[in-house]
N, C-alpha and C. Protein backbone atom coordinates (compact mmCIF):
# COMPACT_ATOMS: atom_id res chain seq x y z
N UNK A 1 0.84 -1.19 0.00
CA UNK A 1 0.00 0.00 0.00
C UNK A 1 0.88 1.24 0.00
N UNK A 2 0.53 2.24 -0.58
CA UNK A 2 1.00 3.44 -0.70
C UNK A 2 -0.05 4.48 -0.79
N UNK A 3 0.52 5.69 0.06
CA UNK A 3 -0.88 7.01 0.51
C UNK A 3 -0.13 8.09 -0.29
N UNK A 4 -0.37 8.64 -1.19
CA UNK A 4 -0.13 10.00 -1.98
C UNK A 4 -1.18 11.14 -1.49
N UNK A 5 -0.42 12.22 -1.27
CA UNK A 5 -1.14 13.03 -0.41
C UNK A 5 -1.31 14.10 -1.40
N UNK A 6 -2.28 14.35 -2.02
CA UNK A 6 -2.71 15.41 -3.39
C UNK A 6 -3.12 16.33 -3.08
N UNK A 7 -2.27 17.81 -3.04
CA UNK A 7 -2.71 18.85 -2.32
C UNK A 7 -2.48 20.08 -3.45
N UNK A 8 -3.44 21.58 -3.24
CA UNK A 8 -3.18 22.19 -4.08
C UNK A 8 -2.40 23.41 -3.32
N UNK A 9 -1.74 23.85 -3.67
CA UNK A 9 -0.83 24.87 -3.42
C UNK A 9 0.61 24.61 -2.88
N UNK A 10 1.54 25.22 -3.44
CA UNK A 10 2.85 25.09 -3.17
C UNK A 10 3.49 25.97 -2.11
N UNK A 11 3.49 27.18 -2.20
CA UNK A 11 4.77 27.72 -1.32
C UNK A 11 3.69 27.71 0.63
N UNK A 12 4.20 26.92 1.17
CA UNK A 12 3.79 27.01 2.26
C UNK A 12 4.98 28.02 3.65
N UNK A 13 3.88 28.47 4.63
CA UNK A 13 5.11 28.90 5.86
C UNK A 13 6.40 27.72 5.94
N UNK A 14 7.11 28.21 6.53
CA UNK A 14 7.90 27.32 7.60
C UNK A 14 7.29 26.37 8.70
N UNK A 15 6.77 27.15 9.76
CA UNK A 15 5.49 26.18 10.16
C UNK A 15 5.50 25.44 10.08
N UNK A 16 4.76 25.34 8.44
CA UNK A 16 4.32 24.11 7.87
C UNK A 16 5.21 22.97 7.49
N UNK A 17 5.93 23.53 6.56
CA UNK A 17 6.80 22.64 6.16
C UNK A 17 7.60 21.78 7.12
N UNK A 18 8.31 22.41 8.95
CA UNK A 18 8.51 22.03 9.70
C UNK A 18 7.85 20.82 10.25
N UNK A 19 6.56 21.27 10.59
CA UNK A 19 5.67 20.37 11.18
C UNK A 19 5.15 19.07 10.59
N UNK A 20 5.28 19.24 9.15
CA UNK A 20 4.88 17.99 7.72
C UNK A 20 6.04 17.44 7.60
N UNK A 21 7.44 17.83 7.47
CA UNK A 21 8.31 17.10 7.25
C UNK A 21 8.56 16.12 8.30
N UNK A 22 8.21 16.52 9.99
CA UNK A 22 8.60 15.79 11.24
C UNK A 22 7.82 14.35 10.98
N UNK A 23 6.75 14.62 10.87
CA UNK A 23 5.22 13.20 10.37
C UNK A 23 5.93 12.46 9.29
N UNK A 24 5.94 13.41 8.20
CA UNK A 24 6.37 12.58 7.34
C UNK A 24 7.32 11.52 7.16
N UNK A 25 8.77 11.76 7.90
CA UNK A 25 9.59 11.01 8.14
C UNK A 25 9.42 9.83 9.38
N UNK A 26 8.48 10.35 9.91
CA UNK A 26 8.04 9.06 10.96
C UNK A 26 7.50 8.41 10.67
N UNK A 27 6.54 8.63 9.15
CA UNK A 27 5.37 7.39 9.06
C UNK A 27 6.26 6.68 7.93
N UNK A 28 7.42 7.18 7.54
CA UNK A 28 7.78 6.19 6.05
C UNK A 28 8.34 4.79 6.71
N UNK A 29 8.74 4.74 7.78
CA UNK A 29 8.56 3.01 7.85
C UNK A 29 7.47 2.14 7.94
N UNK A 30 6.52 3.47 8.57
CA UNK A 30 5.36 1.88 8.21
C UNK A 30 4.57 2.04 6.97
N UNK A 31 4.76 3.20 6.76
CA UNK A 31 3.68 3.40 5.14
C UNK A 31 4.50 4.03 3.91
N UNK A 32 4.89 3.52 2.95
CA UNK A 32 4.99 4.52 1.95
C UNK A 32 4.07 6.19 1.72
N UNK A 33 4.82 6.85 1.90
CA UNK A 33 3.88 8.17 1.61
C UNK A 33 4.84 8.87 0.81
N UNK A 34 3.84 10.03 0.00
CA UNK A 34 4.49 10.88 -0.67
C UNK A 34 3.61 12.19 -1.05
N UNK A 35 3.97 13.10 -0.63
CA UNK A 35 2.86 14.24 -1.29
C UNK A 35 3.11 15.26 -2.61
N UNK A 36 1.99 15.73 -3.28
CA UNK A 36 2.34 15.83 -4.52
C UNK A 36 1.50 17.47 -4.59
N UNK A 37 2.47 18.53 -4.53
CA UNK A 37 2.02 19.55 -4.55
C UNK A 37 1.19 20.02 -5.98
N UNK A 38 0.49 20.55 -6.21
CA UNK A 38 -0.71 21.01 -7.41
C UNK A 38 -0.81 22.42 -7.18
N UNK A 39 -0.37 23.06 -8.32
CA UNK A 39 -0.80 24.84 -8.53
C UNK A 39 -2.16 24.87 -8.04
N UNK A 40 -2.21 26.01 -7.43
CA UNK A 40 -3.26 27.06 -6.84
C UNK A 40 -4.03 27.66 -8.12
N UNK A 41 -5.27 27.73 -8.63
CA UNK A 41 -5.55 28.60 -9.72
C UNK A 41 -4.96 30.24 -9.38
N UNK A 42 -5.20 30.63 -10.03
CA UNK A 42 -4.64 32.16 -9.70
C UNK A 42 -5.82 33.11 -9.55
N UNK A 43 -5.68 33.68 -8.50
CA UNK A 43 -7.49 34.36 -8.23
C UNK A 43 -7.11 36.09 -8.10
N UNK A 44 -8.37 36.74 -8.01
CA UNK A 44 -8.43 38.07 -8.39
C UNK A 44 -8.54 38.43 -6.95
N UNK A 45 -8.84 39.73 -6.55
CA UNK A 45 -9.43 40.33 -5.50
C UNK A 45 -10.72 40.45 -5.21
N UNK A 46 -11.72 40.38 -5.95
CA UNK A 46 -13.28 40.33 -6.04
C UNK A 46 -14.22 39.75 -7.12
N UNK A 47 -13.43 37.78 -6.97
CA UNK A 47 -14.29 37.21 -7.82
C UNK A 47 -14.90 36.77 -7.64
N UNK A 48 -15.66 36.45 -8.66
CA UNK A 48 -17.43 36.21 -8.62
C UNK A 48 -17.62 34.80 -8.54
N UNK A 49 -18.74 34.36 -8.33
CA UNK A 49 -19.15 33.17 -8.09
C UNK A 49 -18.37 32.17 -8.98
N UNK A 50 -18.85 32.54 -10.70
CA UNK A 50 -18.32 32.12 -11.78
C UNK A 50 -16.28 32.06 -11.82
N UNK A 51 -15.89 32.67 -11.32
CA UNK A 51 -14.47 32.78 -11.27
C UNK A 51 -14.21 31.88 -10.15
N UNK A 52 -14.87 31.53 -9.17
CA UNK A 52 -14.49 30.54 -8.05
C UNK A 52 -15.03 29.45 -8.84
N UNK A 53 -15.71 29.07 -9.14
CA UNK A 53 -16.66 28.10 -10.02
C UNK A 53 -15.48 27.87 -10.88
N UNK A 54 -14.72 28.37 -11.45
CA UNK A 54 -13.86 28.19 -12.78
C UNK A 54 -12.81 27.64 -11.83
N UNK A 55 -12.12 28.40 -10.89
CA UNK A 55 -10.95 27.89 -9.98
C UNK A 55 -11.24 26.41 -9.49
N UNK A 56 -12.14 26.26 -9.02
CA UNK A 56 -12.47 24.95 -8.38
C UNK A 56 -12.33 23.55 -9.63
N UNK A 57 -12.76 24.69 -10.78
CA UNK A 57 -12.55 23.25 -12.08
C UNK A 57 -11.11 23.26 -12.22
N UNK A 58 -10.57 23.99 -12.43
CA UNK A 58 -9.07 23.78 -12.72
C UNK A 58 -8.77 23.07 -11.58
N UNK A 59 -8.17 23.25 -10.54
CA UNK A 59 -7.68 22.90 -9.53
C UNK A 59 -8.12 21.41 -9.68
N UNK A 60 -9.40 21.18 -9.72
CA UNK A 60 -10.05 19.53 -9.51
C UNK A 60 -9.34 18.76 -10.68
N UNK A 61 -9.25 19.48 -11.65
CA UNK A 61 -8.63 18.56 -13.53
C UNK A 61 -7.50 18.39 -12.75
N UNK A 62 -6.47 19.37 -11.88
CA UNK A 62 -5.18 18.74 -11.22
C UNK A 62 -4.94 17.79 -10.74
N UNK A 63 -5.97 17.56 -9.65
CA UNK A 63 -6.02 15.76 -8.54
C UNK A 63 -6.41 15.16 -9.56
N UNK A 64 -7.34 14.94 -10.54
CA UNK A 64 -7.93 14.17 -11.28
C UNK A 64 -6.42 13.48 -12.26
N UNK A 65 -6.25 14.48 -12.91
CA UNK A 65 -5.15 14.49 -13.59
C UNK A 65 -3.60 13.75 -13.01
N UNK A 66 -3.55 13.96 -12.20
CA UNK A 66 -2.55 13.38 -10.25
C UNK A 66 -2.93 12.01 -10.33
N UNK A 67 -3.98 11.60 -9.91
CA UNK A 67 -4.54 9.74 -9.91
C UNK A 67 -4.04 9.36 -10.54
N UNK A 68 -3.28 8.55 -10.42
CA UNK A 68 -2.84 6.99 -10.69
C UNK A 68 -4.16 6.23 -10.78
N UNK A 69 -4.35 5.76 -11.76
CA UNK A 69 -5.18 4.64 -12.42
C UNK A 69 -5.80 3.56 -11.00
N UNK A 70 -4.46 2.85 -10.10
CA UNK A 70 -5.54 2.06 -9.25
C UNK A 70 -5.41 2.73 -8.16
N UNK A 71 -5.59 3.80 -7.67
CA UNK A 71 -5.22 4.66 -6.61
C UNK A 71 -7.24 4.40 -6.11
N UNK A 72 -7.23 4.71 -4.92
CA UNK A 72 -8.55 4.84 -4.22
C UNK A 72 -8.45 6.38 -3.92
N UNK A 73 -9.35 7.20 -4.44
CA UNK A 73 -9.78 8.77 -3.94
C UNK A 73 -10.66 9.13 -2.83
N UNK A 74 -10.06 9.62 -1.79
CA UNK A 74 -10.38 9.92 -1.00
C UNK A 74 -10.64 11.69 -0.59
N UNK A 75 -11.44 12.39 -0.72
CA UNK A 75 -11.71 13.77 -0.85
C UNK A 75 -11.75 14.46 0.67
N UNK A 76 -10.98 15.25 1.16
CA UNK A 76 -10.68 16.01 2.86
C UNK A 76 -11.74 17.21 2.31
N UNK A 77 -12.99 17.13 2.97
CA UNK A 77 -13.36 18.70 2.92
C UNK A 77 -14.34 18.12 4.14
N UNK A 78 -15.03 19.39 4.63
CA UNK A 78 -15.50 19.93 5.99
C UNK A 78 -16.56 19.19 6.16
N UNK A 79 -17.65 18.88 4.69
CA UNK A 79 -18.85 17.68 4.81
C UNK A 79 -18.59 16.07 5.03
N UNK A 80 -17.07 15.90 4.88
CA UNK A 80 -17.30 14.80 5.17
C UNK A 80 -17.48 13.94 6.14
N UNK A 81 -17.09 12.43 6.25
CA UNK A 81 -17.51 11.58 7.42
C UNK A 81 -15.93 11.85 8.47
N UNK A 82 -16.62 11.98 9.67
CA UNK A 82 -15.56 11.91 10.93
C UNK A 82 -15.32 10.57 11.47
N UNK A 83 -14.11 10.67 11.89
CA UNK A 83 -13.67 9.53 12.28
C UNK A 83 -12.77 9.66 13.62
N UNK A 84 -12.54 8.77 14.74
CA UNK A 84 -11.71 8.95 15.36
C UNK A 84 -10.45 8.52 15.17
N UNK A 85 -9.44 8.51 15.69
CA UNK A 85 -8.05 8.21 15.49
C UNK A 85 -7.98 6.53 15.54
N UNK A 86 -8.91 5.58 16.47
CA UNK A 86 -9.11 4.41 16.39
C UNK A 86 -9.43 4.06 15.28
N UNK A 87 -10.54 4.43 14.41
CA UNK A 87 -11.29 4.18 13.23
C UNK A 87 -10.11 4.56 12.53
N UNK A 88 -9.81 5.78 12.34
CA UNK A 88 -8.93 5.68 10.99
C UNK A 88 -7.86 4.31 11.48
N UNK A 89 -7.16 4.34 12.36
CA UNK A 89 -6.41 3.03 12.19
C UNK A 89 -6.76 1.85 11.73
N UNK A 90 -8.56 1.52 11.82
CA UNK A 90 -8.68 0.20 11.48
C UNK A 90 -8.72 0.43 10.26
N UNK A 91 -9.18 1.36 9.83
CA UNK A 91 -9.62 1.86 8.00
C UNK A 91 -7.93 1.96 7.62
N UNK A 92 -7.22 2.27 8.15
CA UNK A 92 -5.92 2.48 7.28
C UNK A 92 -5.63 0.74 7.20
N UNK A 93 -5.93 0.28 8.56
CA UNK A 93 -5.42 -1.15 8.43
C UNK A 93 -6.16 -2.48 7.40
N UNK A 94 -7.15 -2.26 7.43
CA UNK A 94 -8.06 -2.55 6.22
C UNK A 94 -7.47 -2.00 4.83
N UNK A 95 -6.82 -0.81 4.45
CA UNK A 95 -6.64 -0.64 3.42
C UNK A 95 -4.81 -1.52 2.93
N UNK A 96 -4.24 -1.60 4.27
CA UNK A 96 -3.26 -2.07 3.66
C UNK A 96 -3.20 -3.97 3.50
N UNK A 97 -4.60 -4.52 4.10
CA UNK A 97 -4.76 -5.78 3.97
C UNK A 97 -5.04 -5.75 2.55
N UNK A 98 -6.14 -5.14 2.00
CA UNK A 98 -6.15 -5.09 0.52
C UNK A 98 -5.31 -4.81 -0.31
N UNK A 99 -4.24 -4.21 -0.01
CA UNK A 99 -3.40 -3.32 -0.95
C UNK A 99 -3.81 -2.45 -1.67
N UNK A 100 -4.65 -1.53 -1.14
CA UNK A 100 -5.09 -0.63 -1.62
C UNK A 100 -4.07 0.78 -1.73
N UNK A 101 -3.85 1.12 -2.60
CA UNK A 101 -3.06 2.46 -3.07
C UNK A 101 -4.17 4.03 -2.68
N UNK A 102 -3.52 4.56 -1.81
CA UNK A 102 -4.74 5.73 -1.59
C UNK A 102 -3.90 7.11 -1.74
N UNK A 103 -5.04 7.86 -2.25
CA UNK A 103 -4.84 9.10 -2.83
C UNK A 103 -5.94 10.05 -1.98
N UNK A 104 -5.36 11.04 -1.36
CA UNK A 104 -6.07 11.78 -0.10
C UNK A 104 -5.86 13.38 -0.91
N UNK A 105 -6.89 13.78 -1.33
CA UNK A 105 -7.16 15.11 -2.00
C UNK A 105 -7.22 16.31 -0.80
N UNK A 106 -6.76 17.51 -0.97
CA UNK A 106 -6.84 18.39 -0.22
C UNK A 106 -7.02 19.33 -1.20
N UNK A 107 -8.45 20.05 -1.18
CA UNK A 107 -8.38 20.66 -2.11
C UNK A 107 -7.97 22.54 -2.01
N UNK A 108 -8.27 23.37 -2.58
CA UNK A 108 -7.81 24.46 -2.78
C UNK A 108 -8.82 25.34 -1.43
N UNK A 109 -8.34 26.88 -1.57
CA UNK A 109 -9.33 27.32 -0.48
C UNK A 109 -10.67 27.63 -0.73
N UNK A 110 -11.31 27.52 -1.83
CA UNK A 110 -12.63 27.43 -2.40
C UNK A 110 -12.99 25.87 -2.74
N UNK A 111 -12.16 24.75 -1.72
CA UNK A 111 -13.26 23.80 -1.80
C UNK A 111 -12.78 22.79 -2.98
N UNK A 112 -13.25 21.61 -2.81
CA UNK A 112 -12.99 20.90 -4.34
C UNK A 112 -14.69 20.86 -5.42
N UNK A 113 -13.80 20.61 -6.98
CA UNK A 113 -14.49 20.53 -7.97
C UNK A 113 -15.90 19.39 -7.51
N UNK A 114 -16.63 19.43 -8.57
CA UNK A 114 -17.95 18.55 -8.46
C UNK A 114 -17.47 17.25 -8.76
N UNK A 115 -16.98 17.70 -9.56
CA UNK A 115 -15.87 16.36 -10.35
C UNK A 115 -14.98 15.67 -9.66
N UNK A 116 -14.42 16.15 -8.53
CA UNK A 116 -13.26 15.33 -7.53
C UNK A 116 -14.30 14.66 -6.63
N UNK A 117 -15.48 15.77 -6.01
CA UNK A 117 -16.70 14.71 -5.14
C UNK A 117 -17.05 13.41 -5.66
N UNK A 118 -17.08 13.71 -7.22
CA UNK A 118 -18.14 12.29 -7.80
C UNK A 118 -16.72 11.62 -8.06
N UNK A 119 -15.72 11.40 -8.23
CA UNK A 119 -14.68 10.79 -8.22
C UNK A 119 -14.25 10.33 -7.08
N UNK A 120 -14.53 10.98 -6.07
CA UNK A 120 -14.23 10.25 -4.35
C UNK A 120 -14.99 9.32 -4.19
N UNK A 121 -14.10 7.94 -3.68
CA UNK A 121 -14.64 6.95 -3.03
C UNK A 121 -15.48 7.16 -2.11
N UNK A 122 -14.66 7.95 -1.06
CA UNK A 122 -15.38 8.53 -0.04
C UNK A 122 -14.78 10.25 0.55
N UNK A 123 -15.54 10.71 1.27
CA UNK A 123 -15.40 12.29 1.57
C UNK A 123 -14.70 12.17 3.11
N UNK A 124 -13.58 13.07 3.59
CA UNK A 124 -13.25 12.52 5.18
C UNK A 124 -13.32 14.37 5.81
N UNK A 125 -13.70 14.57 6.72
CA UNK A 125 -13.28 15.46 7.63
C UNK A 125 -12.67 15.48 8.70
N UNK A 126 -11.54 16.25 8.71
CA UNK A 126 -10.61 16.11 10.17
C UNK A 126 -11.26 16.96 11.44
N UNK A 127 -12.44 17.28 10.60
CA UNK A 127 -12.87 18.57 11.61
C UNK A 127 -14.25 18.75 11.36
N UNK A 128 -15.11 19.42 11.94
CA UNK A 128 -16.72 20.24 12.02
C UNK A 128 -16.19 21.65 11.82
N UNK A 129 -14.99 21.99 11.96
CA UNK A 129 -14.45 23.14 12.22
C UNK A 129 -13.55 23.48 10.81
N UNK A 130 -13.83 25.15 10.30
CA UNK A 130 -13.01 25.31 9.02
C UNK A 130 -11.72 25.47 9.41
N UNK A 131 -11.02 24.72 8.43
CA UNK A 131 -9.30 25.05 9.15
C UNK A 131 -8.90 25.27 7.87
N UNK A 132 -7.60 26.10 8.21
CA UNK A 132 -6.67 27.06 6.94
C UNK A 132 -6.06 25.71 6.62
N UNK A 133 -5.91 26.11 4.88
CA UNK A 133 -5.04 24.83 4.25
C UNK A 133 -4.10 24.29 4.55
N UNK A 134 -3.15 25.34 4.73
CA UNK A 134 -1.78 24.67 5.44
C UNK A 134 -1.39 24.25 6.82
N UNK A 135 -2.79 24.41 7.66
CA UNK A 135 -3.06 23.58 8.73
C UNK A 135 -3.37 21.88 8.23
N UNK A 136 -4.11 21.89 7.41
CA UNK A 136 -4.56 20.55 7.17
C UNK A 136 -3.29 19.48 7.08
N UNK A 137 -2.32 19.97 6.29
CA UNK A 137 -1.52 19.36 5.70
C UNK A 137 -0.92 18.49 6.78
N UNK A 138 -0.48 19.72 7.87
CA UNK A 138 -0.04 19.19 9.33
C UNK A 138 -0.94 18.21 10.19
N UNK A 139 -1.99 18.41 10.01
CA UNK A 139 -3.02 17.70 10.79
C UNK A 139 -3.00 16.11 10.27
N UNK A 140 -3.43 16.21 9.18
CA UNK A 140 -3.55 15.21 8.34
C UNK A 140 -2.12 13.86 8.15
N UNK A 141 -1.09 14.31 7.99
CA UNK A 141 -0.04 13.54 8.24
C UNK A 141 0.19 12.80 9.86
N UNK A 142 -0.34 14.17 10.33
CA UNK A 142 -0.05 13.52 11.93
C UNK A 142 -1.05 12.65 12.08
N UNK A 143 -2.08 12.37 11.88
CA UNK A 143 -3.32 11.84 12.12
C UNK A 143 -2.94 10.60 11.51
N UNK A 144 -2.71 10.14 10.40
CA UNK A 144 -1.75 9.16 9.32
C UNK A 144 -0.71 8.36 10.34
N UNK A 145 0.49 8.97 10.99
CA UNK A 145 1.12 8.55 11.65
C UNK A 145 0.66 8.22 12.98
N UNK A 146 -0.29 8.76 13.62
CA UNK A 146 -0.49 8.31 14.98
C UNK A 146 -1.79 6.55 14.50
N UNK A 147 -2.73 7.28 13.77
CA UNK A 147 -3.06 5.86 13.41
C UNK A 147 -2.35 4.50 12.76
N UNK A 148 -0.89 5.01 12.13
CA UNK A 148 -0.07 3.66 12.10
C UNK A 148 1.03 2.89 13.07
N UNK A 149 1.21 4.43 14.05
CA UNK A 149 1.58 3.79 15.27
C UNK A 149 0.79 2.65 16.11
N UNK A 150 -0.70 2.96 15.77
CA UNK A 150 -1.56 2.51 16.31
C UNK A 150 -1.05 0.65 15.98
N UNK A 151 -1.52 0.82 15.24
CA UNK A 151 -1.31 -0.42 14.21
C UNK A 151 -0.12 -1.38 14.07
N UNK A 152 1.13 -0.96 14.43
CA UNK A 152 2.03 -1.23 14.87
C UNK A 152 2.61 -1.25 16.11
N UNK A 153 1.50 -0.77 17.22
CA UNK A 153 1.71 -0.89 18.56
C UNK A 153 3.15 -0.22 19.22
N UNK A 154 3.41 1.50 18.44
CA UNK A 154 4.41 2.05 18.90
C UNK A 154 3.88 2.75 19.90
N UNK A 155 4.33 3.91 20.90
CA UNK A 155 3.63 3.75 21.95
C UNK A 155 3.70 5.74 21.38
N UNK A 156 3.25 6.03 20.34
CA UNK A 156 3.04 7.37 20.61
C UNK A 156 1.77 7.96 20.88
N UNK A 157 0.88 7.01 20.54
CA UNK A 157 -0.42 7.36 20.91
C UNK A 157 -1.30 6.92 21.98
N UNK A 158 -1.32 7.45 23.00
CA UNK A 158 -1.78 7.27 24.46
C UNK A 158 -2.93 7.41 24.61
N UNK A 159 -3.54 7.67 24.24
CA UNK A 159 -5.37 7.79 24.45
C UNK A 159 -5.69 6.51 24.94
N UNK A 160 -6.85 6.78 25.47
CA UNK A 160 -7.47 5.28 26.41
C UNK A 160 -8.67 5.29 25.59
């Protein structure tokens, strides 16, 4: 199994990059991962519905375009299903009994295309709560790694 992490926008804080690189290097022994940065459409100062509407298509032809053929799509936006850190472990662990190849979309700050929804297997939320993009990134890896600690019975995740 392998998790490609399909995200749109490139130049992130330090922060970020800090906090994603720490995850990242902790989960590559138990999981292949790799994330695959995707241009930002380029937006105005006061666009219209139709100009977000247009951004959201571009951006979506990107992940779409990103998939690997047997990859499973998985779409991060705010409607989707919650899970706890237990659940995702069994769901990650389920996915690597199958060998399932997963592809985890993060889409732009207007949201993903119609086209990436109907292309998602399934929709996930890390949250009820809107969080800035380059929070996710951090969240999301860590969440990845504490559920494969899980799974491998390393002891970073302490919850009862």
């Amino acid at each position: 199994m392998k998790i490609r992490i399909l995200t749109i926008g490139q130049k992130m804080p330090a922060w970020v990059l800090t906090g994603f690189e720490d995850y990242f290097k902790r989960i590559q022994p138990f999981v292949q991962t790799q994330i695959i940065e995707l241009p930002m459409a380029k937006r105005g100062k006061n666009d219209s519905e139709a100009d977000i509407l247009k951004y959201r298509q571009i951006e979506g032809d990107s992940i779409l375009n990103a998939l690997k053929q047997n990859e499973t799509l998985i779409a991060l936006e705010v409607g989707g299903r919650e899970f706890s850190t237990e659940k995702l472990a069994d769901t990650m662990k389920s996915w690597m009994l199958e060998g399932n190849d997963v592809a985890l979309a993060i889409g732009g700050p207007d949201g993903h295309s119609e086209a990436v929804r109907k292309a998602a297997a399934w929709h996930w939320s890390l949250s009820k709560l809107t969080l800035p993009h380059p929070l996710v990134r951090v969240m999301l890896i860590e969440q990845l790694y504490r559920a494969m600690s899980i799974n491998h019975n390393h002891p970073y995740h302490r919850a009862g």
